[in-house]
PDB file of N, CA and C in Angstrom:
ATOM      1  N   UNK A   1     -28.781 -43.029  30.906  1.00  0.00           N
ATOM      2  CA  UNK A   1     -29.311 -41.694  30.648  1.00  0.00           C
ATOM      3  C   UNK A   1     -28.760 -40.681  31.664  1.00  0.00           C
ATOM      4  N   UNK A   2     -28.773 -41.323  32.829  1.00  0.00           N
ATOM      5  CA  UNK A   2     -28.118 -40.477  33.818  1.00  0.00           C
ATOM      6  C   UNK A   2     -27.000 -40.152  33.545  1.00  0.00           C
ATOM      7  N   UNK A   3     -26.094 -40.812  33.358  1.00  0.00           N
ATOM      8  CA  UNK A   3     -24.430 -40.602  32.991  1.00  0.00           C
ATOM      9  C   UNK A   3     -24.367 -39.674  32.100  1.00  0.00           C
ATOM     10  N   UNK A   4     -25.360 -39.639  31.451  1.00  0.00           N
ATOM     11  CA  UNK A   4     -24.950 -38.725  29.700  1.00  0.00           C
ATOM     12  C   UNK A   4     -25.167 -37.409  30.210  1.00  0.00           C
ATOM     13  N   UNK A   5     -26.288 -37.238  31.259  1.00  0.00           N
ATOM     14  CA  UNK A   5     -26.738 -35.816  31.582  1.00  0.00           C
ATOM     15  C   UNK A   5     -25.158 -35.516  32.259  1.00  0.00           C
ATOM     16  N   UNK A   6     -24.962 -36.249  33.368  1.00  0.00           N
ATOM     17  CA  UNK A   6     -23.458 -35.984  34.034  1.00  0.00           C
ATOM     18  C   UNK A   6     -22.314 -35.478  33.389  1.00  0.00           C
ATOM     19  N   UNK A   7     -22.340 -36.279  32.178  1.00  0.00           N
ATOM     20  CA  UNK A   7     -21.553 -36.099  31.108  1.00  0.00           C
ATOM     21  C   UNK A   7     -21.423 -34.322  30.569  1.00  0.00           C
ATOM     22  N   UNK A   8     -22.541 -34.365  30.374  1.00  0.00           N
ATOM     23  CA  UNK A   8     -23.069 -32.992  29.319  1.00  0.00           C
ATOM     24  C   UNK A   8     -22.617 -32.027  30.056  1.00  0.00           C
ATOM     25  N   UNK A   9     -23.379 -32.352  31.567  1.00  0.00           N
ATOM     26  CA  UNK A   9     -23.209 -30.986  32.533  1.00  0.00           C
ATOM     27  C   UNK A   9     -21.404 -30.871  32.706  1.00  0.00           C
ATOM     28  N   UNK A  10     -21.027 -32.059  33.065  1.00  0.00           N
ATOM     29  CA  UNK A  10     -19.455 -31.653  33.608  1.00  0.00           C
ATOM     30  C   UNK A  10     -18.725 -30.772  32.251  1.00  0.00           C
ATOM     31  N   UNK A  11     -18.999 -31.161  30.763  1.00  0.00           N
ATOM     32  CA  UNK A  11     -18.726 -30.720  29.861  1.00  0.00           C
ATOM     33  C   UNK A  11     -18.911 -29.556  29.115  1.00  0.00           C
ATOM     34  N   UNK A  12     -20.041 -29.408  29.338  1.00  0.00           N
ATOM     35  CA  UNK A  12     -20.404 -28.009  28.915  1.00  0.00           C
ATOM     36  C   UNK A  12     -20.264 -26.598  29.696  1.00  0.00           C
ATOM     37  N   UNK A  13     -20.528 -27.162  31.048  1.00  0.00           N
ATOM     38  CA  UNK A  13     -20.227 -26.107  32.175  1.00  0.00           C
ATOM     39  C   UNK A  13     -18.824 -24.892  31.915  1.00  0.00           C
ATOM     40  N   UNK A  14     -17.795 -25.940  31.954  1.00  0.00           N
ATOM     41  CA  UNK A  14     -16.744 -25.077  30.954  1.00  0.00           C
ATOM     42  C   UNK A  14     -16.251 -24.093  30.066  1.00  0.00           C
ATOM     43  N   UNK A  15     -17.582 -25.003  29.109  1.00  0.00           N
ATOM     44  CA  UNK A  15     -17.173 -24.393  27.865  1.00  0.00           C
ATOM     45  C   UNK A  15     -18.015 -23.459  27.831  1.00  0.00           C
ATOM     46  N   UNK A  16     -19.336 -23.375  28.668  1.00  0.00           N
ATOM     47  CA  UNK A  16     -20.495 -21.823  28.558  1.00  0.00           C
ATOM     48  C   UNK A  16     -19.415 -20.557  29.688  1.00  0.00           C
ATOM     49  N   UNK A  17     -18.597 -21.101  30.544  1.00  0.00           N
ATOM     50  CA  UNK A  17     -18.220 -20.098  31.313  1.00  0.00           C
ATOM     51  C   UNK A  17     -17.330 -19.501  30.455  1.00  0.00           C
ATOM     52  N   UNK A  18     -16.424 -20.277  29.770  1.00  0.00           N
ATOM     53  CA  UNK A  18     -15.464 -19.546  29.222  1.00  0.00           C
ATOM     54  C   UNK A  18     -15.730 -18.974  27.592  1.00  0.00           C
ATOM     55  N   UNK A  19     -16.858 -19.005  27.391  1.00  0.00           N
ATOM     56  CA  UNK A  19     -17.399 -18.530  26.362  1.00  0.00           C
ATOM     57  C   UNK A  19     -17.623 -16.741  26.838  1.00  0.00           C
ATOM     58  N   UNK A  20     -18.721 -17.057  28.269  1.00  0.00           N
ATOM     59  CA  UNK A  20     -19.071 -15.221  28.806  1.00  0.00           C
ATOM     60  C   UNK A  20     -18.338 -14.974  29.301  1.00  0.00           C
ATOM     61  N   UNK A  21     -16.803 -15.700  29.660  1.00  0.00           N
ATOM     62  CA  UNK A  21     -15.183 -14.875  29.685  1.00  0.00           C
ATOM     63  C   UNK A  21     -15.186 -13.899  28.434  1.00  0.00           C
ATOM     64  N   UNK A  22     -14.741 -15.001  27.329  1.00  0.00           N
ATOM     65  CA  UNK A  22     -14.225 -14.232  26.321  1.00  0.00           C
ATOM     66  C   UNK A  22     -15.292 -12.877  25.989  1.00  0.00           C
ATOM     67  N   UNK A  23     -16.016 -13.200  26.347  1.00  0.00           N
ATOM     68  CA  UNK A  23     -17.399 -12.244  25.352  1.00  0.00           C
ATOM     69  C   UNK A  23     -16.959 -10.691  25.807  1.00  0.00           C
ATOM     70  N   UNK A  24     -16.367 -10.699  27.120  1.00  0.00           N
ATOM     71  CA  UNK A  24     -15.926  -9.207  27.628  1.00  0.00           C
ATOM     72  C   UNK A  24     -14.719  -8.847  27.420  1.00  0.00           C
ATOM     73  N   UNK A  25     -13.886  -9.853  27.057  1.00  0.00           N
ATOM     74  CA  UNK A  25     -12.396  -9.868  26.683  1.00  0.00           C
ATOM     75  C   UNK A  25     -11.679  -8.545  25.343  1.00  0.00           C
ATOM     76  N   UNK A  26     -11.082  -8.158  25.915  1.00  0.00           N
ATOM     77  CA  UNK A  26     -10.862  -6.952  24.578  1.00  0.00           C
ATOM     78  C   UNK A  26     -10.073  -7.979  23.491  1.00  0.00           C
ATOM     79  N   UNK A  27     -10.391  -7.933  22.642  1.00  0.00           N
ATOM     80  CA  UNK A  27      -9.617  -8.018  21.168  1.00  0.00           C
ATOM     81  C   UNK A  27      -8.282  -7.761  21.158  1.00  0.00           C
ATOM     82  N   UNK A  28      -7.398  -8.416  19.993  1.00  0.00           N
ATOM     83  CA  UNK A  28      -6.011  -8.712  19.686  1.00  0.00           C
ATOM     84  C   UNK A  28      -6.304  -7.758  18.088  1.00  0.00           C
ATOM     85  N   UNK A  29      -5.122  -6.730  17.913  1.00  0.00           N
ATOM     86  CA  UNK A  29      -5.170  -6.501  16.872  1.00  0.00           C
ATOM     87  C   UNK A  29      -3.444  -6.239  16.223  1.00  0.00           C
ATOM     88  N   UNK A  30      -2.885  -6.450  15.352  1.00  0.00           N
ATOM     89  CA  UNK A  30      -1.890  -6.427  15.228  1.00  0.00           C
ATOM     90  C   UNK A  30      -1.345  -4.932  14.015  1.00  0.00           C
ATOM     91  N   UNK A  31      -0.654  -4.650  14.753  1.00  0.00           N
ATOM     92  CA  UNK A  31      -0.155  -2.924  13.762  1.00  0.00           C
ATOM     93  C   UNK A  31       1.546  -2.694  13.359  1.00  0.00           C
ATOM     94  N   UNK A  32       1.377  -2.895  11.802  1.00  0.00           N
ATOM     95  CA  UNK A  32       2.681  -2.843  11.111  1.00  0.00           C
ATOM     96  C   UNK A  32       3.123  -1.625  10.511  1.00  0.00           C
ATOM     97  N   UNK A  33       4.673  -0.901  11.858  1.00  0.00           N
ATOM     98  CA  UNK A  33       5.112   0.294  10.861  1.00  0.00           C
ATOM     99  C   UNK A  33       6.092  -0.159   9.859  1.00  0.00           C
ATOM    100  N   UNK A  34       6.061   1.106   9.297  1.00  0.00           N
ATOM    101  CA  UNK A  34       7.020   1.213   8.533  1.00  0.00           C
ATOM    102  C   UNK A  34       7.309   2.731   8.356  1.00  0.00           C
ATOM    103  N   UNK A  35       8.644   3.136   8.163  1.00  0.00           N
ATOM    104  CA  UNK A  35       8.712   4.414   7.678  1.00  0.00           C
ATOM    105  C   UNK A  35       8.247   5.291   6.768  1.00  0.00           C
ATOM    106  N   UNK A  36       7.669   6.892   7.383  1.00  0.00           N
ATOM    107  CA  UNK A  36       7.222   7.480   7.084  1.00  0.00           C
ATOM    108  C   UNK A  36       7.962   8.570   6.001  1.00  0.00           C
ATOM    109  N   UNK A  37       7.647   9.578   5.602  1.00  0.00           N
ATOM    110  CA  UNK A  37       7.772  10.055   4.536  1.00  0.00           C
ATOM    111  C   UNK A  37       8.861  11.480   5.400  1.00  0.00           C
ATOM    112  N   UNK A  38       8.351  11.431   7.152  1.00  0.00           N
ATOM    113  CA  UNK A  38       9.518  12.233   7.401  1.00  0.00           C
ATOM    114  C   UNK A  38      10.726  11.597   7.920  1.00  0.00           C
ATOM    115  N   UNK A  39      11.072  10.380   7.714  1.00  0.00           N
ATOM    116  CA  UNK A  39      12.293   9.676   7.385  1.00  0.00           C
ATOM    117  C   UNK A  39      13.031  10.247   7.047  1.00  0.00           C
ATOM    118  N   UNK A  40      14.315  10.359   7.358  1.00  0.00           N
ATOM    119  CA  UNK A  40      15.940  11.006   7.448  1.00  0.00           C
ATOM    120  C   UNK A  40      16.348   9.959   6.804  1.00  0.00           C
ATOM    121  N   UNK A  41      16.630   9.243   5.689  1.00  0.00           N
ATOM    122  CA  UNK A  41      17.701   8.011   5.490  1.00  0.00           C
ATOM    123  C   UNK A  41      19.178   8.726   5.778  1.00  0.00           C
ATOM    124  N   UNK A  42      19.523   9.707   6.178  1.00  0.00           N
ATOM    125  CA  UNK A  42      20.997  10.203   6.426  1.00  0.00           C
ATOM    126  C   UNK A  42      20.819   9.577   8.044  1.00  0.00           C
ATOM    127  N   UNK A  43      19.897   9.330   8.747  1.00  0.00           N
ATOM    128  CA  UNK A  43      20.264   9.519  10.613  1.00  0.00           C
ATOM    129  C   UNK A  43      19.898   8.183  10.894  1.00  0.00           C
ATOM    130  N   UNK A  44      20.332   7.664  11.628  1.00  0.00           N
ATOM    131  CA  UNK A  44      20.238   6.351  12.220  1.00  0.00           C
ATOM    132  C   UNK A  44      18.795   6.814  13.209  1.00  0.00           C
ATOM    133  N   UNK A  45      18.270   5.407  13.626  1.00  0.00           N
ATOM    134  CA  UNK A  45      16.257   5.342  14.203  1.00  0.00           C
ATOM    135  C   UNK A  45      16.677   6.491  15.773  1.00  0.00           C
ATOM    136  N   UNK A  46      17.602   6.058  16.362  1.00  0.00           N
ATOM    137  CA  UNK A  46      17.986   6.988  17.606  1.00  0.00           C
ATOM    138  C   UNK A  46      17.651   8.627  17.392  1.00  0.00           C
ATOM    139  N   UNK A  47      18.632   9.274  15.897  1.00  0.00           N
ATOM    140  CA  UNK A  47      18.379  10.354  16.397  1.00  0.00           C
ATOM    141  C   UNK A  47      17.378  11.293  14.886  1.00  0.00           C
ATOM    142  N   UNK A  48      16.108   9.874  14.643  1.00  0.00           N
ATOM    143  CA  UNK A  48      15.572  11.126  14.310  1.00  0.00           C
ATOM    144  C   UNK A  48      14.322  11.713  15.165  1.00  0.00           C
ATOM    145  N   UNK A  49      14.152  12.491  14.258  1.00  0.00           N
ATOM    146  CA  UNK A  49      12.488  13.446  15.150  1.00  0.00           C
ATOM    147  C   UNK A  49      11.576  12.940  15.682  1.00  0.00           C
ATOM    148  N   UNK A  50      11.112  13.032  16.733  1.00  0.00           N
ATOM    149  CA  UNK A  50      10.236  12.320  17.466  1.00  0.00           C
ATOM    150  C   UNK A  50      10.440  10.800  17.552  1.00  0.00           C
ATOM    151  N   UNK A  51      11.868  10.085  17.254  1.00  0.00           N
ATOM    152  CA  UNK A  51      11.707   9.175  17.749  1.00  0.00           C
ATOM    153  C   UNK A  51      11.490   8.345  19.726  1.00  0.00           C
ATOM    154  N   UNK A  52      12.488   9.511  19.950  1.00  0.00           N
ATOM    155  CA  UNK A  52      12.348   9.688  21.649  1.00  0.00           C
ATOM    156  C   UNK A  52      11.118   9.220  22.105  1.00  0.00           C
ATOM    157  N   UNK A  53      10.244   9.941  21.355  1.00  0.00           N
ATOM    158  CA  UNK A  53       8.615  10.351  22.125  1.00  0.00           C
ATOM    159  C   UNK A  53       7.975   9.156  21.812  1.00  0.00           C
ATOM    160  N   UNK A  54       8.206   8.551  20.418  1.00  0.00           N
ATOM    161  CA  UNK A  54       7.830   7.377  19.587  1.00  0.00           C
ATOM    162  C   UNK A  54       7.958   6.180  20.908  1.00  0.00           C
ATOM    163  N   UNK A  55       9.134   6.474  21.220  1.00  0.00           N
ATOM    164  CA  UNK A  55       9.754   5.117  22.244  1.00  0.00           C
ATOM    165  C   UNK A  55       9.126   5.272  23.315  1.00  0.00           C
ATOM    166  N   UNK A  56       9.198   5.998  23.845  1.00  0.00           N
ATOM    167  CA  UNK A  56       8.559   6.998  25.229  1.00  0.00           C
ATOM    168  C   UNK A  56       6.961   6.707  25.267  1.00  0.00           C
ATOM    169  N   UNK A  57       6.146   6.600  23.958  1.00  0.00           N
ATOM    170  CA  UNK A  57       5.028   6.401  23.367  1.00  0.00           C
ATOM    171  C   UNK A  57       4.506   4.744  24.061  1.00  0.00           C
ATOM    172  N   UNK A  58       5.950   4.256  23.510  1.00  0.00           N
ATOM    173  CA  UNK A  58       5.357   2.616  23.198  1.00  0.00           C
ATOM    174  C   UNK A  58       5.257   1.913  25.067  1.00  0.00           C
ATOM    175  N   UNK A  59       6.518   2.712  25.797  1.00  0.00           N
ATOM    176  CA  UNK A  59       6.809   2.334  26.527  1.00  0.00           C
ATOM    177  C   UNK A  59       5.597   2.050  27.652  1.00  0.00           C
ATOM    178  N   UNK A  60       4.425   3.622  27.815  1.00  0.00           N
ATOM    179  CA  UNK A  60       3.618   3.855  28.123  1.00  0.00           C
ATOM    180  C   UNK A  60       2.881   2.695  28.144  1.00  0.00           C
ATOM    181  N   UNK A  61       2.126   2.456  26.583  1.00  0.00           N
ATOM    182  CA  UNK A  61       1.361   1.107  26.385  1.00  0.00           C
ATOM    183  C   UNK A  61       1.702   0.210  27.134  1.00  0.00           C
ATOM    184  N   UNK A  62       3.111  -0.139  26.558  1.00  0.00           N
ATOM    185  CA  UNK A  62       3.135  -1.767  27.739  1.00  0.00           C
ATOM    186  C   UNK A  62       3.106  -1.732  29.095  1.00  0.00           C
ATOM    187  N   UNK A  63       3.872  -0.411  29.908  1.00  0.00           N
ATOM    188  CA  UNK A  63       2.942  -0.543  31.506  1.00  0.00           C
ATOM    189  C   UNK A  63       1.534  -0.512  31.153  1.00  0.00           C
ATOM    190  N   UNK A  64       0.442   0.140  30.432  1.00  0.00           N
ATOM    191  CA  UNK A  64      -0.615  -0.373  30.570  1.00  0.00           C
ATOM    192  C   UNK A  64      -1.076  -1.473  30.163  1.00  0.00           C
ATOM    193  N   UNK A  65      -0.461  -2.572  30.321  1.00  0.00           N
ATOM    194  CA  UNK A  65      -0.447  -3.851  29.474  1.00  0.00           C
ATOM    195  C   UNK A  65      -1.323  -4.003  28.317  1.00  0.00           C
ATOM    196  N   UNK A  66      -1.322  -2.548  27.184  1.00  0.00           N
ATOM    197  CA  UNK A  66      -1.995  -3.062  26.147  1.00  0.00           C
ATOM    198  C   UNK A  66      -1.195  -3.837  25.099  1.00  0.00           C
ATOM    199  N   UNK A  67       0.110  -3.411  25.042  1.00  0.00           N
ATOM    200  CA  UNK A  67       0.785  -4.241  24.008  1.00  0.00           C
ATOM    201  C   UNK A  67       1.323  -5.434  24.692  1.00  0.00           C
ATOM    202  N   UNK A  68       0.806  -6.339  23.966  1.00  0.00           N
ATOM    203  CA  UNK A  68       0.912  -7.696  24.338  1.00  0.00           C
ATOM    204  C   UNK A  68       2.482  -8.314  23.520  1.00  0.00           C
ATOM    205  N   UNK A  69       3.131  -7.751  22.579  1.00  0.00           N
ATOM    206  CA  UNK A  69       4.414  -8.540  21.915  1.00  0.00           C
ATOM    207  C   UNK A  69       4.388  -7.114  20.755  1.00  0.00           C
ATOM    208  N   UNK A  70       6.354  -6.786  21.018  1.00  0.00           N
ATOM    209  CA  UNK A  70       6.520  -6.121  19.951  1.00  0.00           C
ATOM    210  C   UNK A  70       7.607  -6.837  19.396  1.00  0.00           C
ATOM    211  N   UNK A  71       7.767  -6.389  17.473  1.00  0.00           N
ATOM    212  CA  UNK A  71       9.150  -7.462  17.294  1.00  0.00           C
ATOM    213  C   UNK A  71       9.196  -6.554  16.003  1.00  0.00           C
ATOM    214  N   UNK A  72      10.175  -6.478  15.377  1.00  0.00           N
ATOM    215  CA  UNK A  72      10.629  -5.933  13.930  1.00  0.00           C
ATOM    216  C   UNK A  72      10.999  -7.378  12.995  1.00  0.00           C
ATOM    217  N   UNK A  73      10.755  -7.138  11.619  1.00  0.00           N
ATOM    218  CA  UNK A  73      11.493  -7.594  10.969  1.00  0.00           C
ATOM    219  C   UNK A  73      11.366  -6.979   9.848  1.00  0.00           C
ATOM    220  N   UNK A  74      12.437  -7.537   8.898  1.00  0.00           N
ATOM    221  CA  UNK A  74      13.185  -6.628   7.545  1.00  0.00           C
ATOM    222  C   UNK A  74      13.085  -5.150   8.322  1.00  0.00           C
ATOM    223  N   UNK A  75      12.228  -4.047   7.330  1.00  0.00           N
ATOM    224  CA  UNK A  75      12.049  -2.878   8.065  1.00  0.00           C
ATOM    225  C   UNK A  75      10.812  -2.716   8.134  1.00  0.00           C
ATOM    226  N   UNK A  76       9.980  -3.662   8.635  1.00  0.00           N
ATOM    227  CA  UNK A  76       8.622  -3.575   9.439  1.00  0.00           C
ATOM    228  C   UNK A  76       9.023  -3.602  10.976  1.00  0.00           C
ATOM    229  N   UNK A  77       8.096  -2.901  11.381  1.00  0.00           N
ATOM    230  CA  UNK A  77       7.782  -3.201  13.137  1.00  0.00           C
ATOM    231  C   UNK A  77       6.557  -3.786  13.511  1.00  0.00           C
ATOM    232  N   UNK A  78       6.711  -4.466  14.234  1.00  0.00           N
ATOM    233  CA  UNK A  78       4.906  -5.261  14.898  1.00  0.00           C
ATOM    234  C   UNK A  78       4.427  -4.829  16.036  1.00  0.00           C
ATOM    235  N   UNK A  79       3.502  -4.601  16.221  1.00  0.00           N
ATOM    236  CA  UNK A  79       2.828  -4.842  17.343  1.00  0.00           C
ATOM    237  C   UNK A  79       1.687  -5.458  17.694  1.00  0.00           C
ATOM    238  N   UNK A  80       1.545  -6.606  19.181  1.00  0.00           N
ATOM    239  CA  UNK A  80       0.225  -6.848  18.920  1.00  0.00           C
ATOM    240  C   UNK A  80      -0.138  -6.347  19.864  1.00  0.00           C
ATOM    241  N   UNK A  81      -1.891  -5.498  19.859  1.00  0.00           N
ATOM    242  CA  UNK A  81      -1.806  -5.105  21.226  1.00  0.00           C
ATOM    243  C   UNK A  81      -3.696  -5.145  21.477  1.00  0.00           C
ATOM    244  N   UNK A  82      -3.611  -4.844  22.565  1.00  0.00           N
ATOM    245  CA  UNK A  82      -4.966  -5.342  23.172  1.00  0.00           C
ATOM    246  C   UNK A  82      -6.110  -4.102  23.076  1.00  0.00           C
ATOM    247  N   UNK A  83      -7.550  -3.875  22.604  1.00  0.00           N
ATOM    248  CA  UNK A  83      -8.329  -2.351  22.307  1.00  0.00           C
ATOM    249  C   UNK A  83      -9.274  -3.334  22.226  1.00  0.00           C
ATOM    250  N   UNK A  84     -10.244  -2.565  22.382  1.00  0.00           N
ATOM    251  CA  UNK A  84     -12.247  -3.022  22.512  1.00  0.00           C
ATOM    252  C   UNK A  84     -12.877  -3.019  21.029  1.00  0.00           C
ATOM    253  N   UNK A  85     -11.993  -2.462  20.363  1.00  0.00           N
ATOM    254  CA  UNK A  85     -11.774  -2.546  18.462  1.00  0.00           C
ATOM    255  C   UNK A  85     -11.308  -1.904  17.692  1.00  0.00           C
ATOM    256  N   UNK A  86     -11.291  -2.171  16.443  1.00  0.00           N
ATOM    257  CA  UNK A  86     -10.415  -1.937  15.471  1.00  0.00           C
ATOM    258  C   UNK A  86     -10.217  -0.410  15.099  1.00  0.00           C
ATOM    259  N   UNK A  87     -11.139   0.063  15.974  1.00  0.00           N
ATOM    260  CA  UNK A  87     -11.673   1.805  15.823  1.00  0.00           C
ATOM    261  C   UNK A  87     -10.474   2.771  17.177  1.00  0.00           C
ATOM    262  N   UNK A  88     -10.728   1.753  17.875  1.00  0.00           N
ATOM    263  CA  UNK A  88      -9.971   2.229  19.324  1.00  0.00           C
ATOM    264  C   UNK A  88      -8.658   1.715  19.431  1.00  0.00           C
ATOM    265  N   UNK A  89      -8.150   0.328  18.580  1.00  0.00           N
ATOM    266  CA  UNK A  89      -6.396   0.478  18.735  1.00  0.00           C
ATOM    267  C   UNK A  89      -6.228   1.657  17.497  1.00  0.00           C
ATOM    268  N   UNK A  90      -6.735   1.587  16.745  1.00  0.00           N
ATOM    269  CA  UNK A  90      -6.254   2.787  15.401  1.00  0.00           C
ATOM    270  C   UNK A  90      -6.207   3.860  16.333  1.00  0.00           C
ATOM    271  N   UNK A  91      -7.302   4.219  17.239  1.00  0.00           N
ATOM    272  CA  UNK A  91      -7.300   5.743  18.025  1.00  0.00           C
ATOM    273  C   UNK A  91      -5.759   5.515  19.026  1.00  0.00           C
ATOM    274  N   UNK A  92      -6.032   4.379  19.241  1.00  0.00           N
ATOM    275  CA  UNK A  92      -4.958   4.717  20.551  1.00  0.00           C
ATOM    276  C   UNK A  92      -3.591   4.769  20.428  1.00  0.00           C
ATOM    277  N   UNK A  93      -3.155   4.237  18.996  1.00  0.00           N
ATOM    278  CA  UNK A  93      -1.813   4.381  18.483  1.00  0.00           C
ATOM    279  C   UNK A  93      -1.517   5.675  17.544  1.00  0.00           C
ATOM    280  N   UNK A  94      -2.328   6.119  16.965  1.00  0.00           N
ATOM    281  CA  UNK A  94      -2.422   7.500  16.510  1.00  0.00           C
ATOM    282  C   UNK A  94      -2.106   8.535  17.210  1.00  0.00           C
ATOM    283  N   UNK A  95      -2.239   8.273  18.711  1.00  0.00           N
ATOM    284  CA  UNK A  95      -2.379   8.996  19.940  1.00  0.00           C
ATOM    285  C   UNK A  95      -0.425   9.566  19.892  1.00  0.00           C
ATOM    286  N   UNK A  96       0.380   8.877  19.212  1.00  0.00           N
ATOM    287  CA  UNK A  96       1.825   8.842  19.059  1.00  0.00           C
ATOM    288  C   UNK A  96       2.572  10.005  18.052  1.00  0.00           C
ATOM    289  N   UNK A  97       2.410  10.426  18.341  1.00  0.00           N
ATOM    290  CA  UNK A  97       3.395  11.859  17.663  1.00  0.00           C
ATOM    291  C   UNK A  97       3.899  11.342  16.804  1.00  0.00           C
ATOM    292  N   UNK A  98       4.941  10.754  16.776  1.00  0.00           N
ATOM    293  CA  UNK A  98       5.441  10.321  15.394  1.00  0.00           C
ATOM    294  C   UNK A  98       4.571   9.567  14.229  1.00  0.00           C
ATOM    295  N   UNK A  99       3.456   8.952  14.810  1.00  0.00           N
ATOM    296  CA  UNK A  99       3.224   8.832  13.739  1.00  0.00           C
ATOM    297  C   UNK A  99       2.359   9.829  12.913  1.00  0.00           C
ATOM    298  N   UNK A 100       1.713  11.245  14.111  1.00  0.00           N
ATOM    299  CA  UNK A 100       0.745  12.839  13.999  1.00  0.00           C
ATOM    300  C   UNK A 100       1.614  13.173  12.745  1.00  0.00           C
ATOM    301  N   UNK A 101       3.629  12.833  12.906  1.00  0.00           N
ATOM    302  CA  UNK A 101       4.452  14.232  12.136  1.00  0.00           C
ATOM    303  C   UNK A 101       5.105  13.276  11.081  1.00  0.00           C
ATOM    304  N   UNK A 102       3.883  12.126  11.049  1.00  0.00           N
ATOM    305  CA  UNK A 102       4.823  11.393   9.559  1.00  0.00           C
ATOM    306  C   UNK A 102       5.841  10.363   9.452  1.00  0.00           C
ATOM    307  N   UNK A 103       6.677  10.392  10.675  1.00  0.00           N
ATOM    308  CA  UNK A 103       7.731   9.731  10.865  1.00  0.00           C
ATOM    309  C   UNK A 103       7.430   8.233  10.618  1.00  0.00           C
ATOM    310  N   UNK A 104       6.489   7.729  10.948  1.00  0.00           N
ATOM    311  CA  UNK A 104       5.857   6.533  10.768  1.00  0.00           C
ATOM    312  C   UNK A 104       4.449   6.366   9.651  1.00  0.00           C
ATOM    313  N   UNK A 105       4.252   5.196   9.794  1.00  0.00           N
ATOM    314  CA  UNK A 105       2.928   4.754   9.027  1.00  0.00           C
ATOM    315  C   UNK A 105       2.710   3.543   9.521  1.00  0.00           C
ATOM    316  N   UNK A 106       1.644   3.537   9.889  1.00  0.00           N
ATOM    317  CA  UNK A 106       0.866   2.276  10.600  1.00  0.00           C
ATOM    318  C   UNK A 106      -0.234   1.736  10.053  1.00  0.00           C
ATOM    319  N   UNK A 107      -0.484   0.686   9.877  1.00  0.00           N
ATOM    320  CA  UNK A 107      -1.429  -0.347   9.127  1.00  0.00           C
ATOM    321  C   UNK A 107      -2.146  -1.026  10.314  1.00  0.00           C
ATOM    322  N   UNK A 108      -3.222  -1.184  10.621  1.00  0.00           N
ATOM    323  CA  UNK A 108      -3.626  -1.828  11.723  1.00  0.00           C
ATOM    324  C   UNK A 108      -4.973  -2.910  11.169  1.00  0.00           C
ATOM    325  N   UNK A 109      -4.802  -4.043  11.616  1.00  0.00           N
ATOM    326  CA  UNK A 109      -5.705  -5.171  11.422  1.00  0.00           C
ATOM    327  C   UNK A 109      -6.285  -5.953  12.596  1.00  0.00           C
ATOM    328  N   UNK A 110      -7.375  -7.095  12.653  1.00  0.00           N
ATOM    329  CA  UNK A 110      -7.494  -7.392  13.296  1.00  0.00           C
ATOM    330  C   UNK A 110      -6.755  -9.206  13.827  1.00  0.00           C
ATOM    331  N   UNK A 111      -6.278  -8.569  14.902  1.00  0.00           N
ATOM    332  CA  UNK A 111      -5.367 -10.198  14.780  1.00  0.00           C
ATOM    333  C   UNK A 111      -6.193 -11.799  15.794  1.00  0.00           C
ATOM    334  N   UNK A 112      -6.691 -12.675  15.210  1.00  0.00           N
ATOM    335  CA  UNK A 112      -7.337 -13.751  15.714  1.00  0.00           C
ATOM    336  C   UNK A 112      -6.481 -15.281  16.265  1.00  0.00           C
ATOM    337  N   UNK A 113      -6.341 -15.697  16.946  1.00  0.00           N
ATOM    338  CA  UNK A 113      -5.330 -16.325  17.412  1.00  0.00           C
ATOM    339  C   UNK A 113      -6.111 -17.630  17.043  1.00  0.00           C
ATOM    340  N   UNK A 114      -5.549 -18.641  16.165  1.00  0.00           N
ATOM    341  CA  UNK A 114      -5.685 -20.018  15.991  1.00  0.00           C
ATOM    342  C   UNK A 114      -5.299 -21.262  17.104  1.00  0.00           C
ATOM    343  N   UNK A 115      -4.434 -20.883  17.855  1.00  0.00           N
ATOM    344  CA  UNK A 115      -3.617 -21.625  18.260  1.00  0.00           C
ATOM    345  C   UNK A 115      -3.094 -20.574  19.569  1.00  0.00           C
ATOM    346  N   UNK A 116      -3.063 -20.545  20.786  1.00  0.00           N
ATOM    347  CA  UNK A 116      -3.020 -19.907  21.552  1.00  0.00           C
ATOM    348  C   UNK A 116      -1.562 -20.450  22.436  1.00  0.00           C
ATOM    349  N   UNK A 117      -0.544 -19.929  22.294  1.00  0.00           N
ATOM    350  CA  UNK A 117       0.948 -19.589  22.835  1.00  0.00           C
ATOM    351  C   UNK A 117       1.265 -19.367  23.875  1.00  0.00           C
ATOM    352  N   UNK A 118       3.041 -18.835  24.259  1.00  0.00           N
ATOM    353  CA  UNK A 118       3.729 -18.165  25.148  1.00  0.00           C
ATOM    354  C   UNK A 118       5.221 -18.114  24.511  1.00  0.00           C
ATOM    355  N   UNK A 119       4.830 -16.482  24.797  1.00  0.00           N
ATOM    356  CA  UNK A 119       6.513 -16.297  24.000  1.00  0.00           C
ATOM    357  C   UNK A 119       6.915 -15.521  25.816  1.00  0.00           C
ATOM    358  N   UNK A 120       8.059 -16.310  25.716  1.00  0.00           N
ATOM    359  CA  UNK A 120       8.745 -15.626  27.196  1.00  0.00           C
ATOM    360  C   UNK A 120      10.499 -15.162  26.776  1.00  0.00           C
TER     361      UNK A 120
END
């Protein structure tokens, strides 16, 4: 009987701490552009409108380590990035001019990790 309590405690101890970790932990949400309607298909991504600021935008985030991984594919862009919810990454990427003047369109969801990684 003794052992089992030993058991329980060494076991559970763990798993209650890192439970009231996560509980304060901000959220993962993941946000897919794609081009907006003030798209140039004549100009390459460099020189259209507000892309500068767009870049200049993103760059910001990741010194504040909210974006956690950016990556494109086909002509989507990803981001996953870190907000207290689904209300506040929408606010905080909106916060981006390009996407205020159209240039973009952003879809934002909430992203839940199954399986927990390292992309280096």
């Amino acid at each position: 009987m003794k052992s089992l309590l030993i058991f329980l405690i060494v076991t559970c101890i763990p798993f209650l701490m890192f439970s009231q970790e996560d509980e304060h932990a901000e959220a993962h949400f993941i946000a897919l552009y794609t081009v907006g309607e003030s798209w140039d298909t004549e100009k390459q991504p460099g020189e259209q409108t507000y892309f500068k600021e767009h870049s200049e935008f993103l760059s910001k985030l990741r010194k504040e380590k909210k974006i956690i991984l950016g990556s494109r594919y086909s002509d989507t862009g990803m981001l996953i990035l870190k907000a207290d919810s689904l209300e506040a990454a929408k606010k905080i990427l909106h916060q981006d001019i390009a996407l205020q003047k159209k240039l973009f369109n952003v879809v934002v969801y909430p992203f839940n990790t199954f399986y927990k990684g390292c992309i280096e």
